[in-house]
C-alpha atoms as a PDB file:
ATOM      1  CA  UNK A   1     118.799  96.991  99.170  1.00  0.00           C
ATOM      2  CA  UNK A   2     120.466  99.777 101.000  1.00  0.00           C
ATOM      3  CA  UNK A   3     124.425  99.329 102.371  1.00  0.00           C
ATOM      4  CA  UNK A   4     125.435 100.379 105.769  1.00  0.00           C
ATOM      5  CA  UNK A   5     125.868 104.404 105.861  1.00  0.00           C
ATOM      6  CA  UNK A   6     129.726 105.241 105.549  1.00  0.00           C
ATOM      7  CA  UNK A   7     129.199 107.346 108.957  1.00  0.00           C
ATOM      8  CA  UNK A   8     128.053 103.717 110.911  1.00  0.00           C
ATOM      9  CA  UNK A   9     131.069 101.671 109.351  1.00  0.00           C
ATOM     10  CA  UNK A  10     133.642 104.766 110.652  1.00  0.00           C
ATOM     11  CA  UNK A  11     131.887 104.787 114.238  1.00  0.00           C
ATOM     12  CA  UNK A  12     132.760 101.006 114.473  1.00  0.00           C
ATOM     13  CA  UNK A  13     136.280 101.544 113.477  1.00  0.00           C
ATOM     14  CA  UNK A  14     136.776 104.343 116.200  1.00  0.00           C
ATOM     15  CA  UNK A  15     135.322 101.695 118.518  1.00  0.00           C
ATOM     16  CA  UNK A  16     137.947  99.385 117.744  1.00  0.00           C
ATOM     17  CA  UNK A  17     136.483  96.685 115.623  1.00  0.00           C
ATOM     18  CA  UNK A  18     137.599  95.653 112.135  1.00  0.00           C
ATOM     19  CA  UNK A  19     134.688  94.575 109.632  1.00  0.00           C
ATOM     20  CA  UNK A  20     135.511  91.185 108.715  1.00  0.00           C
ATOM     21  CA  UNK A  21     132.374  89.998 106.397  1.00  0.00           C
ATOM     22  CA  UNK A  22     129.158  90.907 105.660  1.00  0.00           C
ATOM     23  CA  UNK A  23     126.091  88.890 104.983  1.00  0.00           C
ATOM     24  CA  UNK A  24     122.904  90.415 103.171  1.00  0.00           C
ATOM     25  CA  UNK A  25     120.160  88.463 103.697  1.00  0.00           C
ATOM     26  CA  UNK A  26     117.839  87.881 100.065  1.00  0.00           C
ATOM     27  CA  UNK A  27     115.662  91.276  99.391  1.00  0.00           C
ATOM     28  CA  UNK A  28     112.526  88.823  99.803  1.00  0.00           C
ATOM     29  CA  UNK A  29     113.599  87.125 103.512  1.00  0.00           C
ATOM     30  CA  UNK A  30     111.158  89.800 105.602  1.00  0.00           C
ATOM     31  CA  UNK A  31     108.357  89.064 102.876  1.00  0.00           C
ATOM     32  CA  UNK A  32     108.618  85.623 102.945  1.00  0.00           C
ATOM     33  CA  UNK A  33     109.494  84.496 106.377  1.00  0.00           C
ATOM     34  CA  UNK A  34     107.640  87.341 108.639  1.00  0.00           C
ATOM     35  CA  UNK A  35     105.411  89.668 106.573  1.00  0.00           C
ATOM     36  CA  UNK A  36     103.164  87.308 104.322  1.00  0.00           C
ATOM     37  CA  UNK A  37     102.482  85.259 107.510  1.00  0.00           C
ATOM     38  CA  UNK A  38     101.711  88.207 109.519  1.00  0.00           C
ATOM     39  CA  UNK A  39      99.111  89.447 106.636  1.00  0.00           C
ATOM     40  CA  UNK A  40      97.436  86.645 107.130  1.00  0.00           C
ATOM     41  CA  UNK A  41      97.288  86.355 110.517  1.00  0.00           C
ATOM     42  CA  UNK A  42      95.589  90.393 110.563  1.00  0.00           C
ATOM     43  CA  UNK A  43      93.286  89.005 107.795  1.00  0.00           C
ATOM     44  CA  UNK A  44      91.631  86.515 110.369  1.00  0.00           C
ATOM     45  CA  UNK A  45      92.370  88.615 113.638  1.00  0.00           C
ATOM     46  CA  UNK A  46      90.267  91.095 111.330  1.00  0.00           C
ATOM     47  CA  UNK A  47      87.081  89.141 111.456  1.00  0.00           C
ATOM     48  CA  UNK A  48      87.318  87.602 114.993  1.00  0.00           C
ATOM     49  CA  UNK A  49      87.774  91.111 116.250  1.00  0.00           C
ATOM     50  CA  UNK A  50      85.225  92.857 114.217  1.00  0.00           C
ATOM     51  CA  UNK A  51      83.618  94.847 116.717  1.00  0.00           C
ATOM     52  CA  UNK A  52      86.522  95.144 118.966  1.00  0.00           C
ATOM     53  CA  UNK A  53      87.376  98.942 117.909  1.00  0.00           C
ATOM     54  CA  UNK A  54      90.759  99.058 119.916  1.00  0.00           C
ATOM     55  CA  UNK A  55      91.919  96.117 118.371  1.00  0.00           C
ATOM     56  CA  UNK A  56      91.587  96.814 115.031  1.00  0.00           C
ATOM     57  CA  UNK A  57      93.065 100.041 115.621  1.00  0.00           C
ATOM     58  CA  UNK A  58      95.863  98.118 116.142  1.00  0.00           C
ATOM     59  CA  UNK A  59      95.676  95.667 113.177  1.00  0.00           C
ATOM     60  CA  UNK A  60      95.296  98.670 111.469  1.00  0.00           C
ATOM     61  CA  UNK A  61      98.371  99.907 112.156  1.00  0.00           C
ATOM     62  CA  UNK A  62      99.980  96.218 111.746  1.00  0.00           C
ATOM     63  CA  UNK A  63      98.637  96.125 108.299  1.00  0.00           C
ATOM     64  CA  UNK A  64     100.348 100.272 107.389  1.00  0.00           C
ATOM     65  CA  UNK A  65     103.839  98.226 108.192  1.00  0.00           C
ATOM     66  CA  UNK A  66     102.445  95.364 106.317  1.00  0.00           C
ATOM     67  CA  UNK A  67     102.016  97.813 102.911  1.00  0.00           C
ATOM     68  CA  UNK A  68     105.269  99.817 103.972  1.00  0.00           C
ATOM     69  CA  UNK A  69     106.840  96.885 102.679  1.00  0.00           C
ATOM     70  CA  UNK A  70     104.985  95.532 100.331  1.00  0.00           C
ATOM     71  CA  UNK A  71     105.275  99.020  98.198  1.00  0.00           C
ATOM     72  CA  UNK A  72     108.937  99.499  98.655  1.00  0.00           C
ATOM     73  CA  UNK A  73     110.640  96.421  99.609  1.00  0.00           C
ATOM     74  CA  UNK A  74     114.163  96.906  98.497  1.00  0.00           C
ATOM     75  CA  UNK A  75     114.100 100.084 101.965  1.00  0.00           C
ATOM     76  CA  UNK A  76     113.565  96.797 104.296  1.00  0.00           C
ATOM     77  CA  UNK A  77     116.484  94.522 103.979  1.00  0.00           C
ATOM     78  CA  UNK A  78     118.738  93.025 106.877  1.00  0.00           C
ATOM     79  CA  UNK A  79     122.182  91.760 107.183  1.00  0.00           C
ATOM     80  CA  UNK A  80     124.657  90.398 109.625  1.00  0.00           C
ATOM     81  CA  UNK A  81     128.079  91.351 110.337  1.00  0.00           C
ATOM     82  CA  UNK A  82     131.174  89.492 111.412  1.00  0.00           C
ATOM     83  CA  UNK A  83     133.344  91.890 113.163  1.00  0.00           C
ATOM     84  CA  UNK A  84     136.725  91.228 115.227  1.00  0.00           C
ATOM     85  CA  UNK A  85     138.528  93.433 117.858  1.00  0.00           C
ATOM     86  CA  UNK A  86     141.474  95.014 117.152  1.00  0.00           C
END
């Protein structure tokens, strides 16, 4: 999992907030919650839209994400930040 570039924490701090805490979510959240169920759902959007050229186009694309993170998982990773004015 990647941290937060050193040039986006010194932006906030010229803003005027103070990082308080962070929270990484598990490497597998994305996999688990959003991309497995979205695989399947282009599986079976696959075969009702077999002859539908535009639309698989688009699954098509849908599934490239799809790989993206199935072959490098540890690039896609989220967190949330607390932050407080100063």
């Amino acid at each position: 999992m990647r941290s937060e570039p050193f040039q986006a924490i010194l932006r906030r701090h010229r803003l005027g907030y103070k990082l308080i805490d962070r929270l990484s979510l598990p490497e597998d959240a994305w996999w688990i919650e959003y991309y497995r169920p979205l695989e399947n759902l282009v599986k079976e959007l696959y075969e009702e839209h077999k002859g539908n050229f535009e639309a698989l186009k688009m699954l098509e694309k849908v599934q490239k994400e799809i790989d993206m993170v199935k072959g490098s998982p540890r690039e896609y990773s989220s967190a949330f930040y607390i932050m407080q004015k100063k």
